[in-house]
Protein backbone atom coordinates (compact mmCIF):
# COMPACT_ATOMS: atom_id res chain seq x y z
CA UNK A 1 -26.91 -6.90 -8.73
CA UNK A 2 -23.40 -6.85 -9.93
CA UNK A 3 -21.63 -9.07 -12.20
CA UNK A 4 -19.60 -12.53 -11.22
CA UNK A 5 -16.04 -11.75 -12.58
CA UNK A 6 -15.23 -14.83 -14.85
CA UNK A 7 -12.78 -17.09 -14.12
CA UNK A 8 -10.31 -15.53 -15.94
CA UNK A 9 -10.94 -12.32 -14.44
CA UNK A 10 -10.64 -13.49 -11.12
CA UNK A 11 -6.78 -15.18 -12.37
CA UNK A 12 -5.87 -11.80 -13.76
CA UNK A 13 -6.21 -10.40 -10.08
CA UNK A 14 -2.98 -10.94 -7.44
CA UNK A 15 -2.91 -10.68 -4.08
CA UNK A 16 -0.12 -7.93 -2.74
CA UNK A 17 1.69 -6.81 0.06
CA UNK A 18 2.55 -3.12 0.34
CA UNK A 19 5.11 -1.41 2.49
CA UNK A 20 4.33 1.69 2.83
CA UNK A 21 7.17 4.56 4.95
CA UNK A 22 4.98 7.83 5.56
CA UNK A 23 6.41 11.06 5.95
CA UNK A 24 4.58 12.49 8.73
CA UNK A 25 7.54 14.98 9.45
CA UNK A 26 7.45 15.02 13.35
CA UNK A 27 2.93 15.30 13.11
CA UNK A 28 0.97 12.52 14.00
CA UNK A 29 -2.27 14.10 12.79
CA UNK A 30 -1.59 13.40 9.30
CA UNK A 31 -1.40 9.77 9.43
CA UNK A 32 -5.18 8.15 9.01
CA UNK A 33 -4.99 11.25 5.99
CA UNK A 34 -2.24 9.32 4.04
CA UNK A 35 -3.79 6.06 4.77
CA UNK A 36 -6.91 7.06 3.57
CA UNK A 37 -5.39 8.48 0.51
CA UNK A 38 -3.20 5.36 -0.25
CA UNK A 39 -6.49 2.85 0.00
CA UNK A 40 -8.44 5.59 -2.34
CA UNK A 41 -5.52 5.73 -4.98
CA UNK A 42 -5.32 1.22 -4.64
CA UNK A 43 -9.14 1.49 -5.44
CA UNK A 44 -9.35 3.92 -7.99
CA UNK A 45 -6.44 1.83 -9.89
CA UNK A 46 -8.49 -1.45 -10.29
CA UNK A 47 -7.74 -3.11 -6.59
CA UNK A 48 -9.24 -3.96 -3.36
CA UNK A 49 -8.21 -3.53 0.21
CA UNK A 50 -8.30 -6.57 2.67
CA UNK A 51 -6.84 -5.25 5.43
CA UNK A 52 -4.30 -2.41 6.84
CA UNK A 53 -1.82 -2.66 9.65
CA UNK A 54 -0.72 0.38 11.35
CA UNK A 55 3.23 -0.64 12.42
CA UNK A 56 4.50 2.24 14.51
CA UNK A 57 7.05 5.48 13.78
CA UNK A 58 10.56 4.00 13.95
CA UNK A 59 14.05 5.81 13.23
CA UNK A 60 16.07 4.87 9.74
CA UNK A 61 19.13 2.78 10.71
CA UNK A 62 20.57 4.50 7.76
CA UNK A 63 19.74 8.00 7.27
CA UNK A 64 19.13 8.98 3.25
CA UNK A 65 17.81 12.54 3.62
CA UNK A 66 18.81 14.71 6.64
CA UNK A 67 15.13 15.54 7.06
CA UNK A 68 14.10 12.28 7.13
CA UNK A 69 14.99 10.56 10.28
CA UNK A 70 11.90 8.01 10.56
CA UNK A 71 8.91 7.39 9.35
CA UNK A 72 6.05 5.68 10.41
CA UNK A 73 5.38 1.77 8.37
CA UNK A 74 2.33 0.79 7.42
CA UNK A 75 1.38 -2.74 5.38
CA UNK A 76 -1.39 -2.99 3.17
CA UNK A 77 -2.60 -6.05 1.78
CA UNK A 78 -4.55 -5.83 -1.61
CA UNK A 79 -5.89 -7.22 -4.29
CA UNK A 80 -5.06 -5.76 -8.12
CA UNK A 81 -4.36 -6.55 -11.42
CA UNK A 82 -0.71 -6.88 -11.87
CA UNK A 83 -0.88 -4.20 -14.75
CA UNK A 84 -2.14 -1.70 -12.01
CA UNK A 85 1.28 -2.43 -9.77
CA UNK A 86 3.08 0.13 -12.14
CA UNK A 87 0.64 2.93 -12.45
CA UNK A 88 0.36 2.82 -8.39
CA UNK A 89 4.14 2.52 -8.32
CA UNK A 90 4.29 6.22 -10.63
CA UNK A 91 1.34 7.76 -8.64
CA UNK A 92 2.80 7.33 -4.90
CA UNK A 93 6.82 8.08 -6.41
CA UNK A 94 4.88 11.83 -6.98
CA UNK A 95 3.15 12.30 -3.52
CA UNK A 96 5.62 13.61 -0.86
CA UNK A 97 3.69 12.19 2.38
CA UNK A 98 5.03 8.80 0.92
CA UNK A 99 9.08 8.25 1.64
CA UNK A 100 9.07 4.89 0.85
CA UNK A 101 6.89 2.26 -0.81
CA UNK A 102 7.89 -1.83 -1.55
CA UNK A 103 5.06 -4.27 -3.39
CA UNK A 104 5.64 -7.76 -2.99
CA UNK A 105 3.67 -10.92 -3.93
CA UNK A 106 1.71 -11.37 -0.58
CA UNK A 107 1.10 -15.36 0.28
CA UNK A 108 -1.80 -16.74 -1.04
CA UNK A 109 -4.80 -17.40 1.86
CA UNK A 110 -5.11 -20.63 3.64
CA UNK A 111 -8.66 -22.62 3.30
CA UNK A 112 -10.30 -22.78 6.41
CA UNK A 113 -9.79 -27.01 7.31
C-alpha cells in the first residue's frame, strides 16, 4: 500500500490551470498524440491530472507566425508542486506541437454541502 503524503506534503502541492494552443498544422490526427504527451510530461514532473477539456480549433485574432493561423485550445487542470511549474514551462517551450502554453493558479474545489 502506498504512503499518506504528510500534511505538509499535501500544502507543497497547487492546483493549476493550463492553457494549452496545439499546433496541429491543418491535421486533426495528431491531437489525442499531444494530449497524451502533455499529461505524460505533467506526470513525469511530480503532478497529477484531474481532468482535460478538449476546446475546439479556432483562428488567431492576431496572427504571430504566418504559418500559424489557429490552433486548437485545450485546458488541463493539475495538480504539482509549484517548483515543477518551471521545469514543465522549459520542457513544452522545446516541443514544436505546442504554440502556446499559459499556467495559472486554478480555483481551489468547492466541498460538497
Amino acid at each position: 500500500m502506498g504512503r499518506t503524503p504528510s500534511r505538509k506534503e499535501r500544502r507543497d502541492v497547487r492546483r493549476y490551470e493550463g492553457l494549452f494552443i496545439l499546433n496541429t498544422a491543418g491535421r486533426e490526427e495528431g491531437i489525442k498524440e499531444a494530449i497524451d504527451r502533455i499529461t505524460a510530461e505533467i506526470t513525469q514532473a511530480g503532478g497529477r491530472v484531474e481532468t482535460i477539456q478538449k476546446m475546439d480549433r479556432r483562428s488567431f485574432a492576431r496572427v504571430a507566425n504566418k504559418k500559424v493561423t489557429s490552433g486548437f485550445y485545450v485546458n488541463f487542470i493539475f495538480e504539482a508542486p509549484p517548483e515543477a511549474l518551471a521545469q514543465l514551462r522549459n520542457r513544452f517551450a522545446l516541443n514544436e506541437e505546442i504554440f502556446r502554453v499559459m499556467f495559472t493558479l486554478a480555483p481551489p474545489v468547492k466541498a460538497a454541502a
